[in-house]
Every structure is written in structure tokens, then in C-alpha cells.
Protein backbone atom coordinates (compact mmCIF):
# COMPACT_ATOMS: atom_id res chain seq x y z
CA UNK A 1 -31.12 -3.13 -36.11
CA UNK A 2 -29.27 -0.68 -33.79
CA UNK A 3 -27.48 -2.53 -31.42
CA UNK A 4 -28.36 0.21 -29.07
CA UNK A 5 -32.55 -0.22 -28.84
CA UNK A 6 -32.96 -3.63 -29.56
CA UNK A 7 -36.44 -4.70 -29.88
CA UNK A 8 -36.34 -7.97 -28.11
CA UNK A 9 -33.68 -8.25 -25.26
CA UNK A 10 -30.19 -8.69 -25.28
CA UNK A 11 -28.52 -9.34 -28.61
CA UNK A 12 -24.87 -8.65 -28.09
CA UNK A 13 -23.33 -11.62 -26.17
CA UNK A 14 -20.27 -10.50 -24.44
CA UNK A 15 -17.35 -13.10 -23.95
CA UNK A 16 -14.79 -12.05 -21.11
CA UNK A 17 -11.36 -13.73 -20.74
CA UNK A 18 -10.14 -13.17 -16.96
CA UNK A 19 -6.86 -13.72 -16.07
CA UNK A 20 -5.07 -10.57 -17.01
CA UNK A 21 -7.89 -8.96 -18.88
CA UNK A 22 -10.29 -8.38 -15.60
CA UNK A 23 -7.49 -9.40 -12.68
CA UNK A 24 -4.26 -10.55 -11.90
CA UNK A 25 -3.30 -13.35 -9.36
CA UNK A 26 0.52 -11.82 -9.14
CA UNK A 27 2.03 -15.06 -8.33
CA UNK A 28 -0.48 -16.78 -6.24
CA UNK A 29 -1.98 -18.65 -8.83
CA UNK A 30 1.39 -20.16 -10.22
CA UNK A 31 1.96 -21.56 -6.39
CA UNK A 32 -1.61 -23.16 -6.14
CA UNK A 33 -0.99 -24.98 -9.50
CA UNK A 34 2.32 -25.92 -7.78
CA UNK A 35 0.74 -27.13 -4.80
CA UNK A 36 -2.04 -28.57 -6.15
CA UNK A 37 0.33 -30.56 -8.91
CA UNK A 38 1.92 -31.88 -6.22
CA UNK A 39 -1.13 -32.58 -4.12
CA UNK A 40 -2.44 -34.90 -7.05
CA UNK A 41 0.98 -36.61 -8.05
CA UNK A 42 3.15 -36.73 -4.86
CA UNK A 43 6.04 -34.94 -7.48
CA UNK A 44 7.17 -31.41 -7.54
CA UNK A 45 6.18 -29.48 -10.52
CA UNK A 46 9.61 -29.30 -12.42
CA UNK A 47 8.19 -27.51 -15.87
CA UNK A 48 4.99 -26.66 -15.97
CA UNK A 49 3.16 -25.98 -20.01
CA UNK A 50 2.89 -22.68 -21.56
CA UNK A 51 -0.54 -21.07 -20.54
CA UNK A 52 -1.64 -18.10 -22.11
CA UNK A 53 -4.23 -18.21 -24.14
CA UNK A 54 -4.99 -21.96 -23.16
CA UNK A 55 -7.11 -23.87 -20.97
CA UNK A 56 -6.65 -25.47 -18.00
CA UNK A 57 -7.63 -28.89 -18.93
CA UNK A 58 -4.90 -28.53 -21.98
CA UNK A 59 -2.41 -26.71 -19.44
CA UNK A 60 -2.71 -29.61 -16.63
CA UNK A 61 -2.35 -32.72 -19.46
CA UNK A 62 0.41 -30.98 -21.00
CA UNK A 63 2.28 -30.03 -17.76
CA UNK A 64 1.63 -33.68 -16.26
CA UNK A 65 3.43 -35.03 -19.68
CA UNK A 66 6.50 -32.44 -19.55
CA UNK A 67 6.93 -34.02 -16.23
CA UNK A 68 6.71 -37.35 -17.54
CA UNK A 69 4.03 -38.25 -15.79
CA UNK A 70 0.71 -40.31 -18.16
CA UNK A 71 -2.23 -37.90 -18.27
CA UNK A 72 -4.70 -40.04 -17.44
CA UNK A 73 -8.30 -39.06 -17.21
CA UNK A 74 -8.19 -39.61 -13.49
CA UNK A 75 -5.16 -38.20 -12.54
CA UNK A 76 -6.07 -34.74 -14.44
CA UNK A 77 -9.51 -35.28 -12.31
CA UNK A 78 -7.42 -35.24 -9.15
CA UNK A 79 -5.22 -32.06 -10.07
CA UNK A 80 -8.20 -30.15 -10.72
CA UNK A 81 -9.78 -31.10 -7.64
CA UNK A 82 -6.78 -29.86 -5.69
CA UNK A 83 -6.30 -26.93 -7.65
CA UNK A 84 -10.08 -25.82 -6.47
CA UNK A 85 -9.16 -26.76 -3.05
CA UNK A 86 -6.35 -24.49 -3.25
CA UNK A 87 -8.39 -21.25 -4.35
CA UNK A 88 -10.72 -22.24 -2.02
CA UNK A 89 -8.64 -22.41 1.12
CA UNK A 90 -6.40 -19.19 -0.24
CA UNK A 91 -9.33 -17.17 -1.23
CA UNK A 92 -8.19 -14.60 1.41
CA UNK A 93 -4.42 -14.42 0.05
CA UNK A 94 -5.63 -14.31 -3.73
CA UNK A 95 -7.93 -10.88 -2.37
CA UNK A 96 -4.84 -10.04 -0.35
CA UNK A 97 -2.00 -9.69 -3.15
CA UNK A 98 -3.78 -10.02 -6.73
CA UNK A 99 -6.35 -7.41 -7.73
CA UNK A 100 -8.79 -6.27 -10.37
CA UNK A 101 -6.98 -4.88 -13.30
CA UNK A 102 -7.85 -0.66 -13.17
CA UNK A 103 -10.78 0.03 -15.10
CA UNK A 104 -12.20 -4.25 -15.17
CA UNK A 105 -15.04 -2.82 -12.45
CA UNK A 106 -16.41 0.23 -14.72
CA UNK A 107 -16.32 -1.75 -17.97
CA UNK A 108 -18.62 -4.68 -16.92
CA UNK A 109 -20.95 -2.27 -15.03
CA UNK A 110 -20.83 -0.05 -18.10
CA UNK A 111 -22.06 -3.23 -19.91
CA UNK A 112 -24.59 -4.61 -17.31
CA UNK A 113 -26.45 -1.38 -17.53
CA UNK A 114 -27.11 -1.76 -21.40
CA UNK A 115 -30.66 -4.27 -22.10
CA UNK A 116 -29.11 -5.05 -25.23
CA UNK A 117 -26.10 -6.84 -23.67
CA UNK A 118 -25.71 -9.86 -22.04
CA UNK A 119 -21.95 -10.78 -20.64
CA UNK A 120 -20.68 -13.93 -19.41
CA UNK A 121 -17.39 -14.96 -19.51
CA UNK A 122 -15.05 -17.19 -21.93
CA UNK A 123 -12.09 -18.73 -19.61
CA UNK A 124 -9.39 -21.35 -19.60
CA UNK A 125 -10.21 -21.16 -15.62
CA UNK A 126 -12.14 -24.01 -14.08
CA UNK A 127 -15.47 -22.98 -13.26
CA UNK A 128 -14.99 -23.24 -9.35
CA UNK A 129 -11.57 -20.81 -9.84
CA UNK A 130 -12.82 -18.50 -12.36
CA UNK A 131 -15.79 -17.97 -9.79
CA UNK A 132 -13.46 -17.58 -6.77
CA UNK A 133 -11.46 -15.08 -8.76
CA UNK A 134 -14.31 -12.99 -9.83
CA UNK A 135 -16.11 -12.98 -6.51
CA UNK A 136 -13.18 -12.44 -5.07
CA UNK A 137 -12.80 -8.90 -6.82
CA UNK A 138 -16.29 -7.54 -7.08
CA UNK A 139 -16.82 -8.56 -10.49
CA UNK A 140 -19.53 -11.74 -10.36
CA UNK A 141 -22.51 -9.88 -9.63
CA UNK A 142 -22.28 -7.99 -13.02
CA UNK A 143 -21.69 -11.45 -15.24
CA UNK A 144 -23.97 -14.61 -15.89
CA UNK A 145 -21.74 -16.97 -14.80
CA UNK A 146 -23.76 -19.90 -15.49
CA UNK A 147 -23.83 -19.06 -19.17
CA UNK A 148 -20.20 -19.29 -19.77
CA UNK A 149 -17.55 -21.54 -21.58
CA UNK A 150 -14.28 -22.99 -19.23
CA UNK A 151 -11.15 -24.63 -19.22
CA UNK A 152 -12.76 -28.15 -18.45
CA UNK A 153 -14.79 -27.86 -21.42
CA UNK A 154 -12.04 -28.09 -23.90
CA UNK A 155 -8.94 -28.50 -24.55
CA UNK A 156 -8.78 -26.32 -27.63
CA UNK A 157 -9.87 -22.64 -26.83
CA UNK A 158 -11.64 -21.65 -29.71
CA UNK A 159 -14.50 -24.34 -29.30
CA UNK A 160 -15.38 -22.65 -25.85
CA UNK A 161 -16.81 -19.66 -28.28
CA UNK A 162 -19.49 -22.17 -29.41
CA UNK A 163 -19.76 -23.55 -26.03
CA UNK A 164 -20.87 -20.19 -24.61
CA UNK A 165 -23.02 -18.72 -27.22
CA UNK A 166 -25.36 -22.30 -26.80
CA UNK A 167 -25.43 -21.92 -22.45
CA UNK A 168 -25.76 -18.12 -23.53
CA UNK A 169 -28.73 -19.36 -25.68
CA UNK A 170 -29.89 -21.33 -23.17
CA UNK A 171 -30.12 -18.68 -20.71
CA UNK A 172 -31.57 -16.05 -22.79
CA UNK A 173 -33.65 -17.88 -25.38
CA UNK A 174 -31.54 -15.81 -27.75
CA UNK A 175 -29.59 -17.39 -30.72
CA UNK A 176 -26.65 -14.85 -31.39
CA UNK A 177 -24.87 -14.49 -34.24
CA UNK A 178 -20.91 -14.90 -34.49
CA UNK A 179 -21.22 -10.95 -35.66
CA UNK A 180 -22.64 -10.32 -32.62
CA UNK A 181 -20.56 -12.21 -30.35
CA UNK A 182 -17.79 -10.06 -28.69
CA UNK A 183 -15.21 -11.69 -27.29
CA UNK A 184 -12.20 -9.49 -24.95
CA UNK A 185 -9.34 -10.79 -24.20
CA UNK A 186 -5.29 -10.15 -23.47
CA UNK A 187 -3.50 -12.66 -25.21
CA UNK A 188 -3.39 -13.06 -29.44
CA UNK A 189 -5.06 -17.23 -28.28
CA UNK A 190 -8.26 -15.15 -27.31
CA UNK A 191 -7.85 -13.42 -30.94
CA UNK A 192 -7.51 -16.64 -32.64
CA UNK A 193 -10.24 -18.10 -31.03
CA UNK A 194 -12.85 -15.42 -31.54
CA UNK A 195 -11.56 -14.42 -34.92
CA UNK A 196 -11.74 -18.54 -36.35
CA UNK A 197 -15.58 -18.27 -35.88
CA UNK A 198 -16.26 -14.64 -37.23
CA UNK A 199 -16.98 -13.20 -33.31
CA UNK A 200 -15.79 -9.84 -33.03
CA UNK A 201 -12.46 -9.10 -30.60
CA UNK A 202 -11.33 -6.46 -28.37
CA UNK A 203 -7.92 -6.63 -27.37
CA UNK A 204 -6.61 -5.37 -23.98
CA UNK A 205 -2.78 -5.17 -23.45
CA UNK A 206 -2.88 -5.67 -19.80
CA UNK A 207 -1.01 -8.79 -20.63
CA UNK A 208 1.98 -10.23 -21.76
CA UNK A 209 0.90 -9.24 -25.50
CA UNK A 210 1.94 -5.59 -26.88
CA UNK A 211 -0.37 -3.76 -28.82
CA UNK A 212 1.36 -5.12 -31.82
CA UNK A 213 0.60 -8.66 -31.49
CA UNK A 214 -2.94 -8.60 -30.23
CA UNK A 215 -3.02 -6.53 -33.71
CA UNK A 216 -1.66 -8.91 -35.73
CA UNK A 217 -3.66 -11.62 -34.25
CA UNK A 218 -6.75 -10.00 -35.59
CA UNK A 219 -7.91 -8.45 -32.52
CA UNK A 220 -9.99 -4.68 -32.69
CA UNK A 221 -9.80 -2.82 -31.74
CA UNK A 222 -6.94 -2.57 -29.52
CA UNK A 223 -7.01 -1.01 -26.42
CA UNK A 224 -3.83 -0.17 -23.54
CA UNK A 225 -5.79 -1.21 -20.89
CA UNK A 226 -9.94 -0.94 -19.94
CA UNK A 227 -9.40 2.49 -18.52
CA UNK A 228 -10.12 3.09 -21.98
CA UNK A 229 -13.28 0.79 -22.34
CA UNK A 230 -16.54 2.29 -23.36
CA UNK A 231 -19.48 0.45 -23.95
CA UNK A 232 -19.55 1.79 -28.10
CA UNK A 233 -16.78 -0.66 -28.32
CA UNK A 234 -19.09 -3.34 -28.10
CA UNK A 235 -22.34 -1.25 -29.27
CA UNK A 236 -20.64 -0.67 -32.37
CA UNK A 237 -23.02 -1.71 -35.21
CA UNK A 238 -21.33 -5.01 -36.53
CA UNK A 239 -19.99 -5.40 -40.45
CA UNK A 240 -22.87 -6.56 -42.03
CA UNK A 241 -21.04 -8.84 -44.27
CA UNK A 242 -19.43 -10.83 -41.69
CA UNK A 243 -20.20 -14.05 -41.29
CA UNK A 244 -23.04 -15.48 -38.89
């Protein structure tokens, strides 16, 4: 079937990572895990865990242990509670100094106007934040929110792939395949993830990662940044060998 006249609706599912792939928080998202860390725990966040490519329920149990504090099921409750609070009352500053990355707004409206797509979004956000974020730049109204996979799913990034192909399911009444799952991301932990259940991956090096290393993580194709996104990137007829 040609991915471009599908006879049914959509059957491309489209997985977007956010931070760094769509926009960029330039600082103010470090302080509101700052604030809200110490909102939760009364301590000052001395080290906080390595984040890319992870999500935030793996970030906030592994930052609450490098500070030796026990992650308890509660207590990582309360410090994602605050950190919602937090992009909630600094909506305005997040609009203020981050931004959409150049190019995020034509490639999800260059998607949204093909039948046979349907994009959602694949996150270590929380729900509430990745929401925020995307509202905040223009970019909700062209993704199915509802349908997607977050950082309070799962620790471990790769099962949110699964996660959002069954709410994409759900939403659609479509099954798609892993071939036919596309999942974009900046950081070679959105490669892995795709790539360890057959999903096809775009790479965008708006990131930390170079070129190189989304590359070698089994991302492509490989783009600088989505000034160079055209919808064939994801219309591309799939490898028919790869696995479903």
C-alpha cells in the first residue's frame, strides 16, 4: 500500500519527542525542577540525574537518590505535583524566553495535512508539562495529545513506544505496525527506543547529539534541524522486511 493514498485512514503513526526536537525551555525548565525539588523535599537540589533521552519519572527517582533522599512512591508523587505547579504558574516566562525550535511549526502542519498520518507525541514530559509546553508554542492544535506515551508512564523509554501505538489504537481504531511507527527525536535514547521495537527514526540534531551519534544510534535518516523536514520523510514507503 502507498503510504500516500491509504485506503482506510491514517496508517502512519507519528511519535514526537519535545524537548529539543519541537522547543527549547533555555533554562527555565532546569529552575522549575529546582524549585519544584525543593518544593516536595524542603532540600536544595545539589545533583540532579542525567536527562536526555529519559523520563521524568526515572529522572525525579534518580535525582531524589543522588541526593540521598528514599524515592518513595509518595514523595516522587509530590515532586511531580510541584513540578506541574511550576509550569503552570510560569507558563508566561516559559513563552517569554524558550521558543519553538525553527522549522517544529511547518513540520507538524506539514504532517496534519496528510489523511494518512496521525501524530501524537512520545515524551519523558509529564502529561500536564508536555501540554503546557506545546500550547505554549502553537504546536497542540496540530497533535492528538490524548493518544500519546509520557514520562509517568515509565521509567524505561522504550516501553512508551508500545504505550502510544495502543492509546494511538485506541483513538483511531487502527492497529499500526512497528514499520509504520515513526518515531523523531534529538537524542541517540529516542533512537534506542524506537529502533529496539523495529519503529522507524528520524533524527534531528537540534540537541546535544551531533549528527554522528544520532547515526550511530540507528537513527534515519538524519537531519540538522526540521528546517529540513518534509513530510516524504515519514511518507517514505517502509522496508518491507522489517519487522511488525
Amino acid at each position: 500500500m502507498d503510504p500516500r493514498h491509504p485506503t482506510s485512514g491514517p496508517h502512519v503513526l507519528v511519535l514526537w519527542d519535545i524537548d529539543h526536537t519541537l522547543v527549547e525551555s533555555r533554562g527555565v525548565g532546569r529552575r522549575f525542577f529546582e524549585q519544584a525539588f525543593h518544593a516536595a523535599t524542603g532540600r536544595t537540589l545539589v545533583k540532579r540525574a542525567d536527562i536526555s533521552g529519559r523520563t521524568e519519572l526515572d529522572i525525579i527517582r534518580q535525582s531524589l537518590a543522588v541526593n540521598d533522599i528514599e524515592p518513595t512512591g509518595d514523595l516522587v508523587a509530590e515532586v511531580m505535583n510541584a513540578l506541574v505547579r511550576e509550569y503552570q504558574h510560569g507558563s508566561d516566562e516559559l513563552g517569554t524566553t524558550g521558543r519553538a525550535l525553527p522549522g517544529a511549526h511547518k513540520a507538524v502542519q506539514l504532517l496534519a495535512a496528510e489523511s494518512s498520518v496521525f501524530q501524537t507525541v512520545l515524551t519523558g514530559n509529564l502529561p500536564e508539562v508536555a501540554r503546557i509546553k506545546l500550547e505554549t508554542f502553537h504546536l497542540a492544535d496540530y497533535l492528538n495529545l490524548d493518544a500519546g506515551a509520557y514520562g509517568s508512564d515509565h521509567t524505561d523509554r522504550s516501553a512508551l513506544v508500545a504505550i502510544a501505538r495502543e492509546r494511538a489504537a485506541e483513538h483511531t481504531g487502527i492497529r499500526f505496525a512497528n514499520s509504520a511507527t515513526v518515531l523523531i527525536g534529538d537524542t541517540p535514547g529516542d533512537a534506542a527506543a524506537g529502533r529496539s521495537v523495529g519503529a522507524r527514526v528520524i533524527g534531528v540534531a537540534t540537541g546535544k547529539s551531533s549528527i554522528a551519534e544520532l547515526t550511530g544510534a540507528g537513527a534515519s535518516p538524519v537531519i540538522e534541524s526540521l528546517h529540513d523536514f518534509t513530510s516524504a520523510l515519514v511518507l517514505t514507503r517502509p522496508d518491507p522486511h522489517s519487522p511488525v
